[in-house]
Protein backbone atom coordinates (compact mmCIF):
# COMPACT_ATOMS: atom_id res chain seq x y z
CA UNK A 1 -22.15 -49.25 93.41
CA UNK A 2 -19.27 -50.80 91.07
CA UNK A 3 -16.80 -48.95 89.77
CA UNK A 4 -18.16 -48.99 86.13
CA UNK A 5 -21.62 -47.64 87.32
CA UNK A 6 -20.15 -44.99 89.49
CA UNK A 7 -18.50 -43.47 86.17
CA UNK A 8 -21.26 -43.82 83.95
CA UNK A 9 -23.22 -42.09 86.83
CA UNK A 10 -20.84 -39.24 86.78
CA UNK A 11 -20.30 -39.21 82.93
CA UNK A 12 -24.69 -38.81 82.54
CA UNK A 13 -24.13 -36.34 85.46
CA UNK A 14 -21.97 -34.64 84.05
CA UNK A 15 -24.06 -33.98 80.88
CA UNK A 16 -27.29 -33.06 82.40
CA UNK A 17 -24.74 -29.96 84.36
CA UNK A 18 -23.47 -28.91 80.92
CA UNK A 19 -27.24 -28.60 79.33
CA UNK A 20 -28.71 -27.02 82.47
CA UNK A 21 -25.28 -25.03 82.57
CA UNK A 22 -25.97 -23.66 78.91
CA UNK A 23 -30.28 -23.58 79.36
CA UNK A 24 -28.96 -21.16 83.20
CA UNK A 25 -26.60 -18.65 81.22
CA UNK A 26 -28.87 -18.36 77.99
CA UNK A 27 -32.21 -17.51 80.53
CA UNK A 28 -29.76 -15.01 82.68
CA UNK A 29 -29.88 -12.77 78.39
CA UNK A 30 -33.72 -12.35 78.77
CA UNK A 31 -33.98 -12.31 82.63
CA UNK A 32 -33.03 -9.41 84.68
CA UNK A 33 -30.55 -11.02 87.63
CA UNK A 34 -28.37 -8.82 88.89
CA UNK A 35 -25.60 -11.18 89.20
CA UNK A 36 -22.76 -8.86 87.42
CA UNK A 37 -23.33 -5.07 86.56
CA UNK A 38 -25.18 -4.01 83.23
CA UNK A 39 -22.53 -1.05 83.07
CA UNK A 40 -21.82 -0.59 79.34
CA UNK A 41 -18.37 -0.42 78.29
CA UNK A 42 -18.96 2.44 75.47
CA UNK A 43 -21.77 4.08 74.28
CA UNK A 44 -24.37 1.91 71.96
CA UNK A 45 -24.98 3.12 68.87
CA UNK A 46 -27.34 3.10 65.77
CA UNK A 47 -24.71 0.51 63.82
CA UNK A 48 -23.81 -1.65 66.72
CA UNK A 49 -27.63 -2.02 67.18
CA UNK A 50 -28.09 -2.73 63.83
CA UNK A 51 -24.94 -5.55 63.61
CA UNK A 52 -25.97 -6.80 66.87
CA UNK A 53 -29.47 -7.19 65.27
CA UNK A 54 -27.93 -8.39 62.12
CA UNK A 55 -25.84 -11.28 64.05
CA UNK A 56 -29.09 -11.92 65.63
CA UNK A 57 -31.08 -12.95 62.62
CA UNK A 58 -28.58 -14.89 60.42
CA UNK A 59 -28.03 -17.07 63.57
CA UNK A 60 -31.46 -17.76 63.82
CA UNK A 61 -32.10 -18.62 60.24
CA UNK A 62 -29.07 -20.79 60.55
CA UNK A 63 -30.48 -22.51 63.85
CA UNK A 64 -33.69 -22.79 62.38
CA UNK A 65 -31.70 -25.06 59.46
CA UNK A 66 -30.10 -27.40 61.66
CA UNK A 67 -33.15 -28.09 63.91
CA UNK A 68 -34.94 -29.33 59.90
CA UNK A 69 -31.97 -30.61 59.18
CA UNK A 70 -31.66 -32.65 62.40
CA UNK A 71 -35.16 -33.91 62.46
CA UNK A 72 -35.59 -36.80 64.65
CA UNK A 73 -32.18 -36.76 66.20
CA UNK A 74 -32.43 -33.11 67.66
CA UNK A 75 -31.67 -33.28 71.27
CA UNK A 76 -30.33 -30.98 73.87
CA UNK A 77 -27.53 -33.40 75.23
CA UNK A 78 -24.22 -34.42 73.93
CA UNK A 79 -25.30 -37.72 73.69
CA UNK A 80 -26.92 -38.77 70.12
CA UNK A 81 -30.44 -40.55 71.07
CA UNK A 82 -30.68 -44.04 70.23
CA UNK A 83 -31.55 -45.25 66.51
CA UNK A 84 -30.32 -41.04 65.20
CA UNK A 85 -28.50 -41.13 62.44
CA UNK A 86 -25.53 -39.09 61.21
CA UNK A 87 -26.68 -35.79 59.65
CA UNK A 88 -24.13 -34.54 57.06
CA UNK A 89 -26.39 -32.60 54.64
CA UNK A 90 -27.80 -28.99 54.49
CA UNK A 91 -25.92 -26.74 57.13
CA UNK A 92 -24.30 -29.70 58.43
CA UNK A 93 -22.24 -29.79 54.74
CA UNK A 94 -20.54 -26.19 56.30
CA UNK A 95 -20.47 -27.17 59.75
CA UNK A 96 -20.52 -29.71 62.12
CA UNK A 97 -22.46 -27.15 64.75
CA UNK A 98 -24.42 -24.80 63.76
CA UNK A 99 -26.91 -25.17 66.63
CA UNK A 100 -24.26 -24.25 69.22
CA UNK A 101 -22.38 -21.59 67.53
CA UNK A 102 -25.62 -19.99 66.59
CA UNK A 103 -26.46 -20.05 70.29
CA UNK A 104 -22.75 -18.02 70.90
CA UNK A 105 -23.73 -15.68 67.77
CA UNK A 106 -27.10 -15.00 69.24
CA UNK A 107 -25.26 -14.47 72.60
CA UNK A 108 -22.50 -12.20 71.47
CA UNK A 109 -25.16 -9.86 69.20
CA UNK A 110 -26.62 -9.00 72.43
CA UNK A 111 -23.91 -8.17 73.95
CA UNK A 112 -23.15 -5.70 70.61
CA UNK A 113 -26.70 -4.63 71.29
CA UNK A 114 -26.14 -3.63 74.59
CA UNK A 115 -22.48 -3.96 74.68
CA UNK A 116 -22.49 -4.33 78.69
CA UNK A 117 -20.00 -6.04 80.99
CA UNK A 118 -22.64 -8.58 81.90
CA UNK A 119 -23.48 -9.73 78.05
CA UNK A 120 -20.19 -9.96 77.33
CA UNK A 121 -19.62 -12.58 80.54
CA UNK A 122 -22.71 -14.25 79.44
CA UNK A 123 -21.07 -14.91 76.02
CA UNK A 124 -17.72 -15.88 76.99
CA UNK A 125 -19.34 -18.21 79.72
CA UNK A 126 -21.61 -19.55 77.32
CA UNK A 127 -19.05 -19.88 74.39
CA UNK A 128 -17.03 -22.43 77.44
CA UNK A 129 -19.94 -24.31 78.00
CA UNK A 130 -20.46 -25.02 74.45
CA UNK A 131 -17.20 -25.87 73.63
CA UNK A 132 -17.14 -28.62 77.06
CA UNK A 133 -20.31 -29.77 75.22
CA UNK A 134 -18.87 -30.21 71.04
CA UNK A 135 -16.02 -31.67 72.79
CA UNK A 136 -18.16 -34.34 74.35
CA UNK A 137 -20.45 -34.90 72.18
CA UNK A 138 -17.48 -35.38 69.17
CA UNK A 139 -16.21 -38.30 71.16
CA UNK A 140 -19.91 -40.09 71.37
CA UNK A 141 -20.28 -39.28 67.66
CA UNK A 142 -17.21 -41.00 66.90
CA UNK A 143 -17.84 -44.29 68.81
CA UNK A 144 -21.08 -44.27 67.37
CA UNK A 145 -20.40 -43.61 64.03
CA UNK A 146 -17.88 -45.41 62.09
CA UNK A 147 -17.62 -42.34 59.42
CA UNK A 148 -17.56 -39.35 61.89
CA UNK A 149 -14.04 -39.00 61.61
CA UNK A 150 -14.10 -38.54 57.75
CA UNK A 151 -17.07 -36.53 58.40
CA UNK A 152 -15.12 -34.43 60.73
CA UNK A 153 -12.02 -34.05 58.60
CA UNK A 154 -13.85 -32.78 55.37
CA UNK A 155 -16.17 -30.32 57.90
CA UNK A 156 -13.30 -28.28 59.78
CA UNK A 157 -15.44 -26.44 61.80
């Protein structure tokens, strides 16, 4: 194997550990693994169920608005699929993300939910992932598209 394929082996590699990565930590929110403690770190109440909840449900509506607004181009990997196009309308106008910070909104309002050692690892673990993954999949966006860089300086965040 030549050098070039070698890192475009590791680059796809790569990739696929950062999606399975983020898929592993959001199934460990609904699945009960015992990997770290559930031990709460103060007592749950009536509002931080309710914000938790609240957090919850705007994320969703704003995933369920990039995942229209995506269309054809929604995929799981950092990579855009061939023939996508740029998406810079509806919640993409705000943000160039709202799929993965939703995810680390939905994360963290289970963690208010429950407000346990273990959702709050699952949050910050998830919120690394996600950022390994914007980081990555800025820099195909930007060789792929000549006006991601305007794009990306008028959308901050």
């Amino acid at each position: 194997m030549n050098k070039f394929k070698l890192k475009n082996f590791f680059k796809v590699a790569y990739e696929f550990i950062l999606v399975f990565l983020q898929f592993f930590i959001i199934s460990l929110h609904f699945f009960r693994w015992e990997i770290l403690p559930r031990k709460q770190i103060i007592q749950v109440s009536p509002i931080s169920y309710f914000i938790g909840i609240l957090i919850i449900i705007i994320a969703l509506i704003i995933m369920l608005l990039a995942i229209k607004d995506l269309g054809r181009n929604l995929s799981p990997f950092p990579r855009p699929i061939t023939n996508s196009n740029l998406v810079t309308t509806g919640i993409y106008r705000f943000t160039r993300h709202p799929m993965y910070y939703s995810l680390i909104f939905i994360s963290f309002g289970v963690f208010i939910i429950n407000l346990s050692i273990y959702y709050l690892f699952l949050s910050i673990v998830l919120a690394l992932i996600i950022k390994f993954k914007i980081i990555l999949e800025e820099k195909y966006l930007q060789n792929k598209f000549k006006n991601y860089l305007l794009y990306k300086n008028e959308v901050k965040y």
